[in-house]
PDB file of N, CA and C in Angstrom:
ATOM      1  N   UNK A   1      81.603  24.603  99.534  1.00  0.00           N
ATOM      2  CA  UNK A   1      82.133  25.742 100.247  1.00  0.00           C
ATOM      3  C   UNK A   1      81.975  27.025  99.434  1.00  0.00           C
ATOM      4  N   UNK A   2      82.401  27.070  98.432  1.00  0.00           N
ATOM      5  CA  UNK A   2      82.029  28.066  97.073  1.00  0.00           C
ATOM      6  C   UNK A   2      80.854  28.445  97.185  1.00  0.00           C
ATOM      7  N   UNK A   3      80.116  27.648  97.213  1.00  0.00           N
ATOM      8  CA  UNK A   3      78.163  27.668  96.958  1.00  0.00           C
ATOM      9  C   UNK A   3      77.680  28.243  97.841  1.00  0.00           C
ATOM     10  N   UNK A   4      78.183  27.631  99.113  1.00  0.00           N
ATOM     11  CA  UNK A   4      77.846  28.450 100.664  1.00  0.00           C
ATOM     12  C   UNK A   4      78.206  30.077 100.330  1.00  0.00           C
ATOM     13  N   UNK A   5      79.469  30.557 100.404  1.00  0.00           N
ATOM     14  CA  UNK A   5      80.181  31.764 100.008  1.00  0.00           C
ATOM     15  C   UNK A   5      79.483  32.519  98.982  1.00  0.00           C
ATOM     16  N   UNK A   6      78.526  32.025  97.988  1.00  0.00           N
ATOM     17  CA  UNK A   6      78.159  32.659  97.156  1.00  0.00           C
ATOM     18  C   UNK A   6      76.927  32.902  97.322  1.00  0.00           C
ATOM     19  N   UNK A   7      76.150  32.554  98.091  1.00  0.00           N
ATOM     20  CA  UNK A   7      74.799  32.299  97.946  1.00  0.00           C
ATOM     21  C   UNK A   7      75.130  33.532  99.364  1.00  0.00           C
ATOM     22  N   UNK A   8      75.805  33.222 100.291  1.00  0.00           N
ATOM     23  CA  UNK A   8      75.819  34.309 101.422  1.00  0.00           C
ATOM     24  C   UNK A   8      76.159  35.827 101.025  1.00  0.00           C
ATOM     25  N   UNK A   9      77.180  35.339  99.915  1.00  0.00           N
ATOM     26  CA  UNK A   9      77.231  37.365  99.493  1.00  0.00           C
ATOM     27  C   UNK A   9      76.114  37.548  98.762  1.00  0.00           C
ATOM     28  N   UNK A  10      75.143  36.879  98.181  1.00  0.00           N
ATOM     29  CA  UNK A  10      73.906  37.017  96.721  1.00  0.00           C
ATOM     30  C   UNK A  10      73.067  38.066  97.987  1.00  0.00           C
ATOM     31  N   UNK A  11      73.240  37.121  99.066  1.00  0.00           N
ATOM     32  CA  UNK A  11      71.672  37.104 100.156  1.00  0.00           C
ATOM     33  C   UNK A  11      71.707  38.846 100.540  1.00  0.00           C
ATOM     34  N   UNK A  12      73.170  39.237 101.043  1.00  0.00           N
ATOM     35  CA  UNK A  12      73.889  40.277 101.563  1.00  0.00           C
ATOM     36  C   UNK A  12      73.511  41.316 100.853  1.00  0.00           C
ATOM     37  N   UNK A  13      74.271  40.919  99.279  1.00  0.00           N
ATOM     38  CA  UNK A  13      73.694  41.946  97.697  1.00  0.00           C
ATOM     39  C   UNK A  13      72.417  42.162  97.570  1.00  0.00           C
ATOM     40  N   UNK A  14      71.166  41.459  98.056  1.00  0.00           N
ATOM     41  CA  UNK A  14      70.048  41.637  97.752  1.00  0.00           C
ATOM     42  C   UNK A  14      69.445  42.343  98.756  1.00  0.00           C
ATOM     43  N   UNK A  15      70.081  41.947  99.651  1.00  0.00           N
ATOM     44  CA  UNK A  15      69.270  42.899 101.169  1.00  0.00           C
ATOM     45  C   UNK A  15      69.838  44.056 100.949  1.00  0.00           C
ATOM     46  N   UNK A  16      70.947  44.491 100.728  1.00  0.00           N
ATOM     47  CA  UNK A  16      71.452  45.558 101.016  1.00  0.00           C
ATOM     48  C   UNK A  16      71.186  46.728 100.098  1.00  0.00           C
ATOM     49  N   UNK A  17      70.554  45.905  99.028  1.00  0.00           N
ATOM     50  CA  UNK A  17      70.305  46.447  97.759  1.00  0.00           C
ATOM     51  C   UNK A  17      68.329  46.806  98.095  1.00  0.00           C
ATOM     52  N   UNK A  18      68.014  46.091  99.065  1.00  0.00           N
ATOM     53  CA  UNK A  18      66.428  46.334  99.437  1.00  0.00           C
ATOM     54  C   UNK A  18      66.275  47.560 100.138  1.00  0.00           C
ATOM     55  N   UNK A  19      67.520  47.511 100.871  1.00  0.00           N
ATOM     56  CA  UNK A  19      67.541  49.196 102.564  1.00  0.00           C
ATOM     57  C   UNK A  19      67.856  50.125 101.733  1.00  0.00           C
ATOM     58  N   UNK A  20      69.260  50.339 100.746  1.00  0.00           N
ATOM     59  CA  UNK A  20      68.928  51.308  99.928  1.00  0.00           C
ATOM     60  C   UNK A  20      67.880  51.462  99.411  1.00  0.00           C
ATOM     61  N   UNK A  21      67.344  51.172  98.570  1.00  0.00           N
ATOM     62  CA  UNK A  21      66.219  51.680  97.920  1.00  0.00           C
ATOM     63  C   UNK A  21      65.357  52.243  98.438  1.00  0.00           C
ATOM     64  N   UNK A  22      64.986  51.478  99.481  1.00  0.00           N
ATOM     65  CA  UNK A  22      63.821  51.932 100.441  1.00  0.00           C
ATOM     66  C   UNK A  22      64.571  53.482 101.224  1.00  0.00           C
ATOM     67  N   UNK A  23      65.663  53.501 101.823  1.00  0.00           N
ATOM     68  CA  UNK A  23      66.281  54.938 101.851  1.00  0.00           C
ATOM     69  C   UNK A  23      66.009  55.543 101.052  1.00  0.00           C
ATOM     70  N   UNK A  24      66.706  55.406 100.091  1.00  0.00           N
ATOM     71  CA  UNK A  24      66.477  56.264  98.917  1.00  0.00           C
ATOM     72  C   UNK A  24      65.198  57.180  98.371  1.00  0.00           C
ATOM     73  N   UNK A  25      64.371  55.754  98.486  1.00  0.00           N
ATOM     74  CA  UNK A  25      62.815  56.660  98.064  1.00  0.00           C
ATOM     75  C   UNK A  25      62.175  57.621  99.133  1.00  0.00           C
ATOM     76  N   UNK A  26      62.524  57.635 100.117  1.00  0.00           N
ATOM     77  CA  UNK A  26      62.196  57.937 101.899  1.00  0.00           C
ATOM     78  C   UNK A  26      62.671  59.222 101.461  1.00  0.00           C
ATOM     79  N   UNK A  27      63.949  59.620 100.897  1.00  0.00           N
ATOM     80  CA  UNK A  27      64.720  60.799 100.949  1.00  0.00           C
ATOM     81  C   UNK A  27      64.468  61.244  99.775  1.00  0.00           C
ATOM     82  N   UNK A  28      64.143  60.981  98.601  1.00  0.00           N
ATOM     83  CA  UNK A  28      63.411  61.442  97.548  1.00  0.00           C
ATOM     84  C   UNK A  28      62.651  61.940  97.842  1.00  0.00           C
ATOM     85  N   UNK A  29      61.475  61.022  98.537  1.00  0.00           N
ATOM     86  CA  UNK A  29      60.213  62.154  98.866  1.00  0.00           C
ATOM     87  C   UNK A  29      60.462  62.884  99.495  1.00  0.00           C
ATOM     88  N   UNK A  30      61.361  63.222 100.902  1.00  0.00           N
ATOM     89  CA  UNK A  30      61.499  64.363 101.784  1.00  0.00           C
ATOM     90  C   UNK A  30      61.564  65.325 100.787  1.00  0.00           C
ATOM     91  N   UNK A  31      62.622  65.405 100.103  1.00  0.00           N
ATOM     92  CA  UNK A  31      63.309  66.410  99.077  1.00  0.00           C
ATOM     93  C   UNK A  31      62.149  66.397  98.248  1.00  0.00           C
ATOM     94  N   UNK A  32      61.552  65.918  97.580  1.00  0.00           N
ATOM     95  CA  UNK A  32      60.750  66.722  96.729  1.00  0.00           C
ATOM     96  C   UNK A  32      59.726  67.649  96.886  1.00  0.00           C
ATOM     97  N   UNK A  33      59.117  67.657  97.868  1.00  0.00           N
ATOM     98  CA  UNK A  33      58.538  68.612  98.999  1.00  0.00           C
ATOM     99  C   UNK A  33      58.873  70.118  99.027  1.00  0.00           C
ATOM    100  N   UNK A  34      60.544  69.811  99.741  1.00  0.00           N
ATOM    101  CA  UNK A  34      61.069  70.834  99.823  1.00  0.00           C
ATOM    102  C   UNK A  34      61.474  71.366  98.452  1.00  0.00           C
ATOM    103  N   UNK A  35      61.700  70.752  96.939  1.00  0.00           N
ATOM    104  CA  UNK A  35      62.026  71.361  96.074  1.00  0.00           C
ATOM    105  C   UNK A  35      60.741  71.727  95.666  1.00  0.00           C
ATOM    106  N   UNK A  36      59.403  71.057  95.466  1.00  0.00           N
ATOM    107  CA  UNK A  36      58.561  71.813  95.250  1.00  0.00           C
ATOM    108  C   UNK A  36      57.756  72.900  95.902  1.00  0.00           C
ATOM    109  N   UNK A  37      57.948  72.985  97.110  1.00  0.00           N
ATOM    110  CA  UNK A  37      57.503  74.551  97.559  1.00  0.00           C
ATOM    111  C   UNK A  37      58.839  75.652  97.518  1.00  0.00           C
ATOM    112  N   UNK A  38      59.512  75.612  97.131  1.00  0.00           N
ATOM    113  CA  UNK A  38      61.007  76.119  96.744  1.00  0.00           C
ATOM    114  C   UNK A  38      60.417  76.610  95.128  1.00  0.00           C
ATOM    115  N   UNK A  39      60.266  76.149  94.259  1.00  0.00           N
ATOM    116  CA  UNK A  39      59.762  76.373  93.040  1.00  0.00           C
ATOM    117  C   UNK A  39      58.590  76.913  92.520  1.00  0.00           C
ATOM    118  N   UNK A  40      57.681  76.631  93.741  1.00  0.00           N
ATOM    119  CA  UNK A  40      56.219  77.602  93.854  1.00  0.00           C
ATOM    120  C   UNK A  40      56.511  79.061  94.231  1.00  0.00           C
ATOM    121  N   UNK A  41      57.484  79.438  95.668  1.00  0.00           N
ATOM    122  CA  UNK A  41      58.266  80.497  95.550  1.00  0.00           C
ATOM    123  C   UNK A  41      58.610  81.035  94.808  1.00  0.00           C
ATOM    124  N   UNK A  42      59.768  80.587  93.918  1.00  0.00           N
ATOM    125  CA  UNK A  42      60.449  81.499  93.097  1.00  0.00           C
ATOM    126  C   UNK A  42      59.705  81.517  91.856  1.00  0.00           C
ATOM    127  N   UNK A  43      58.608  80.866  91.482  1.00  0.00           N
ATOM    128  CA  UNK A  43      58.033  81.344  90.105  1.00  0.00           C
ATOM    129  C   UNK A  43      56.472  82.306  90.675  1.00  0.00           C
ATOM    130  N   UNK A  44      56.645  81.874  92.211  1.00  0.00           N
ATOM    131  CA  UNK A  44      55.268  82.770  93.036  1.00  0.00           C
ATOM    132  C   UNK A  44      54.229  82.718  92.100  1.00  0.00           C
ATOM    133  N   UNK A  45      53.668  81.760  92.718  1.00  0.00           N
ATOM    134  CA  UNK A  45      52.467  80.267  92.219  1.00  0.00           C
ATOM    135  C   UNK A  45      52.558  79.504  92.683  1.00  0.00           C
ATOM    136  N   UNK A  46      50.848  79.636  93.443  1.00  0.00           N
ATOM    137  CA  UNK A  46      50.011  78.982  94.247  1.00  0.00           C
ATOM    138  C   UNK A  46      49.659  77.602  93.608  1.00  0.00           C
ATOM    139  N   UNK A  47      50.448  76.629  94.588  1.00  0.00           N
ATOM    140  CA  UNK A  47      49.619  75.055  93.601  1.00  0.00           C
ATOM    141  C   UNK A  47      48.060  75.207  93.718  1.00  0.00           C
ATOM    142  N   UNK A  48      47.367  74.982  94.613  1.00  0.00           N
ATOM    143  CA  UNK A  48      46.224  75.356  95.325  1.00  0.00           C
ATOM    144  C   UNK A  48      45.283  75.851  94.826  1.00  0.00           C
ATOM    145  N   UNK A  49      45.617  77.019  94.246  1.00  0.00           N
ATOM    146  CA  UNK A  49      44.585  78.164  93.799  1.00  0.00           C
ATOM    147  C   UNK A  49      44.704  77.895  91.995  1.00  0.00           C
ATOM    148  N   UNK A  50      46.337  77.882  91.788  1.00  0.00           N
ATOM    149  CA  UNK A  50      46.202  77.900  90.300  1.00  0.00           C
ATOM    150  C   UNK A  50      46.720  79.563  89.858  1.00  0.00           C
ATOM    151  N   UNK A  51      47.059  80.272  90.687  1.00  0.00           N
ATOM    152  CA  UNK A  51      46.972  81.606  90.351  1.00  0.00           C
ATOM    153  C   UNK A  51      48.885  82.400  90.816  1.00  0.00           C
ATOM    154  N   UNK A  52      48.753  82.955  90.262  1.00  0.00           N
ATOM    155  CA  UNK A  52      50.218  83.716  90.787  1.00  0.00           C
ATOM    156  C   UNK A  52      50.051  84.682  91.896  1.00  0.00           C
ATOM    157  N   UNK A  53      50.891  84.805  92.805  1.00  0.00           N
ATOM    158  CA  UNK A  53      50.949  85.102  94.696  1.00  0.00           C
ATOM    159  C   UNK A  53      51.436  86.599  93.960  1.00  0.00           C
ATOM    160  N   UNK A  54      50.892  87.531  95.040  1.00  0.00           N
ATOM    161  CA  UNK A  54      50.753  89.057  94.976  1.00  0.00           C
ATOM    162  C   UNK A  54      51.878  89.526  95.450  1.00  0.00           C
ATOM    163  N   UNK A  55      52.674  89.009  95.958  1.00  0.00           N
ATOM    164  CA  UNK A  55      53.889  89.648  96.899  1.00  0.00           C
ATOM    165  C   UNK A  55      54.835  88.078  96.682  1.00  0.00           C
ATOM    166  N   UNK A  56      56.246  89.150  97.322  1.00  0.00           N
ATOM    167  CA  UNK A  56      57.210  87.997  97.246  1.00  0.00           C
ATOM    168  C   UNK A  56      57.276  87.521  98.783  1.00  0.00           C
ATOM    169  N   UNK A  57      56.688  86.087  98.852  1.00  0.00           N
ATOM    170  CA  UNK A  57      56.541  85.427 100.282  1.00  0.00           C
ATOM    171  C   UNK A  57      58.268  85.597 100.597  1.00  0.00           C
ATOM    172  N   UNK A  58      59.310  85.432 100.191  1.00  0.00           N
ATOM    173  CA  UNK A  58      60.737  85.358 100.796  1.00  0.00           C
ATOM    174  C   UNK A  58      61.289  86.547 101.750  1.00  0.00           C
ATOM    175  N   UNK A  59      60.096  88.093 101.242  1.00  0.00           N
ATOM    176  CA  UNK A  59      60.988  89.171 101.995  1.00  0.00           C
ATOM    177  C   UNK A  59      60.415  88.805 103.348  1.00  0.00           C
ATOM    178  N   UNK A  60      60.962  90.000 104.228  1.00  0.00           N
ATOM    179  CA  UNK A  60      60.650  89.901 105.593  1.00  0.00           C
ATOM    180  C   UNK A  60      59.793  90.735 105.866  1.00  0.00           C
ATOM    181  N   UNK A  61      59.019  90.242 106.860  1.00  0.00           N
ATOM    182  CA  UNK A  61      57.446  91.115 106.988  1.00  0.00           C
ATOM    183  C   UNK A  61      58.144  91.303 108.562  1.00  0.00           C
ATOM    184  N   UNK A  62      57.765  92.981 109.115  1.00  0.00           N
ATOM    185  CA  UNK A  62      57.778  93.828 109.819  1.00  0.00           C
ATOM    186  C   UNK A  62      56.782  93.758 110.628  1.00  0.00           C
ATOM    187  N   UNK A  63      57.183  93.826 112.099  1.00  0.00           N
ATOM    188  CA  UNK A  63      56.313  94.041 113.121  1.00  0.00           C
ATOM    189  C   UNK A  63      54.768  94.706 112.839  1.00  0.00           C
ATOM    190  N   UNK A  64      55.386  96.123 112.662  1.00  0.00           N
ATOM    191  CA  UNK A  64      54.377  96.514 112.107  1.00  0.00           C
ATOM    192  C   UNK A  64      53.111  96.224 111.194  1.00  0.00           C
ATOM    193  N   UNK A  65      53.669  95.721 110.242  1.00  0.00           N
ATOM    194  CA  UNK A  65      52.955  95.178 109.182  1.00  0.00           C
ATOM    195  C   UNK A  65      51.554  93.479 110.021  1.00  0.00           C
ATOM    196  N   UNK A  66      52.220  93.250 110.606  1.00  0.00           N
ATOM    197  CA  UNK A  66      51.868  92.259 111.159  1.00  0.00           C
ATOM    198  C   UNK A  66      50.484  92.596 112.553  1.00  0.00           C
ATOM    199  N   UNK A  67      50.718  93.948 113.377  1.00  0.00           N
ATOM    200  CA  UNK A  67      50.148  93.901 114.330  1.00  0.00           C
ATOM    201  C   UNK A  67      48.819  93.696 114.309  1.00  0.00           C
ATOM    202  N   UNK A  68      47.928  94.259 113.109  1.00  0.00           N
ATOM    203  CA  UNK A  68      46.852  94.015 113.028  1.00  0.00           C
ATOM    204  C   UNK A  68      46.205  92.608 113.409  1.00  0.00           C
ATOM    205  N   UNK A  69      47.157  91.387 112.727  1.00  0.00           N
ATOM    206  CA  UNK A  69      46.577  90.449 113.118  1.00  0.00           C
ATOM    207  C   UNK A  69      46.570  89.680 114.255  1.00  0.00           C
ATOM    208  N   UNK A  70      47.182  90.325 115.496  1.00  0.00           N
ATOM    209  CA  UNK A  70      46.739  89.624 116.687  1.00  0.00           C
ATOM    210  C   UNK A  70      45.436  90.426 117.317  1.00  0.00           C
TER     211      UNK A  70
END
Protein backbone atom coordinates (compact mmCIF):
# COMPACT_ATOMS: atom_id res chain seq x y z
CA UNK A 1 0.00 0.00 0.00
CA UNK A 2 3.03 2.35 0.87
CA UNK A 3 4.73 1.34 -2.48
CA UNK A 4 1.53 1.98 -4.43
CA UNK A 5 1.30 5.64 -2.58
CA UNK A 6 4.78 6.27 -3.34
CA UNK A 7 5.44 5.35 -6.62
CA UNK A 8 1.95 7.42 -7.47
CA UNK A 9 3.25 10.71 -5.87
CA UNK A 10 7.14 9.90 -7.64
CA UNK A 11 4.95 9.55 -11.09
CA UNK A 12 2.90 13.00 -10.18
CA UNK A 13 6.57 14.70 -9.00
CA UNK A 14 8.02 13.82 -12.24
CA UNK A 15 5.29 14.86 -14.56
CA UNK A 16 4.65 17.83 -12.95
CA UNK A 17 8.12 18.60 -12.75
CA UNK A 18 8.21 17.84 -16.91
CA UNK A 19 5.03 20.76 -17.66
CA UNK A 20 6.95 23.13 -15.64
CA UNK A 21 9.92 23.11 -17.29
CA UNK A 22 8.63 22.92 -20.53
CA UNK A 23 6.47 26.25 -19.38
CA UNK A 24 9.11 27.66 -18.18
CA UNK A 25 11.43 27.48 -21.17
CA UNK A 26 8.26 28.55 -23.52
CA UNK A 27 8.20 31.80 -21.31
CA UNK A 28 11.87 32.31 -21.16
CA UNK A 29 12.03 32.47 -24.68
CA UNK A 30 8.95 34.79 -25.09
CA UNK A 31 10.75 37.16 -22.66
CA UNK A 32 13.96 37.11 -24.01
CA UNK A 33 12.90 38.57 -27.24
CA UNK A 34 11.20 41.15 -25.66
CA UNK A 35 14.23 41.91 -23.32
CA UNK A 36 16.45 41.82 -26.15
CA UNK A 37 14.91 44.30 -28.48
CA UNK A 38 14.27 46.43 -25.24
CA UNK A 39 18.16 46.57 -24.85
CA UNK A 40 18.95 47.20 -28.56
CA UNK A 41 16.69 50.34 -27.88
CA UNK A 42 18.06 51.73 -25.05
CA UNK A 43 21.77 51.27 -25.94
CA UNK A 44 20.33 52.16 -29.86
CA UNK A 45 22.12 49.26 -31.64
CA UNK A 46 21.24 47.56 -34.49
CA UNK A 47 21.81 43.63 -33.97
CA UNK A 48 21.67 43.35 -37.77
CA UNK A 49 23.86 45.89 -39.04
CA UNK A 50 26.36 45.97 -36.09
CA UNK A 51 26.16 49.75 -35.99
CA UNK A 52 24.51 52.34 -33.59
CA UNK A 53 20.72 53.74 -34.78
CA UNK A 54 20.73 57.60 -35.69
CA UNK A 55 17.71 58.64 -33.78
CA UNK A 56 15.93 57.53 -30.69
CA UNK A 57 13.34 54.82 -32.16
CA UNK A 58 11.12 55.41 -28.61
CA UNK A 59 10.10 59.18 -29.47
CA UNK A 60 7.01 59.77 -31.39
CA UNK A 61 7.13 60.42 -35.03
CA UNK A 62 4.54 63.08 -36.33
CA UNK A 63 2.16 62.98 -39.06
CA UNK A 64 4.00 65.14 -40.75
CA UNK A 65 7.19 63.66 -40.60
CA UNK A 66 5.71 60.56 -41.94
CA UNK A 67 3.62 61.83 -45.06
CA UNK A 68 6.18 61.45 -47.49
CA UNK A 69 6.05 57.89 -47.22
CA UNK A 70 2.70 57.01 -48.44
Amino acid sequence: MVLIILVTFTMGYWLGRKIGRRQGLEQGLKQAVFKFKADCLKKQFCPICCRRLKQDLATTVTKEQTEHLI
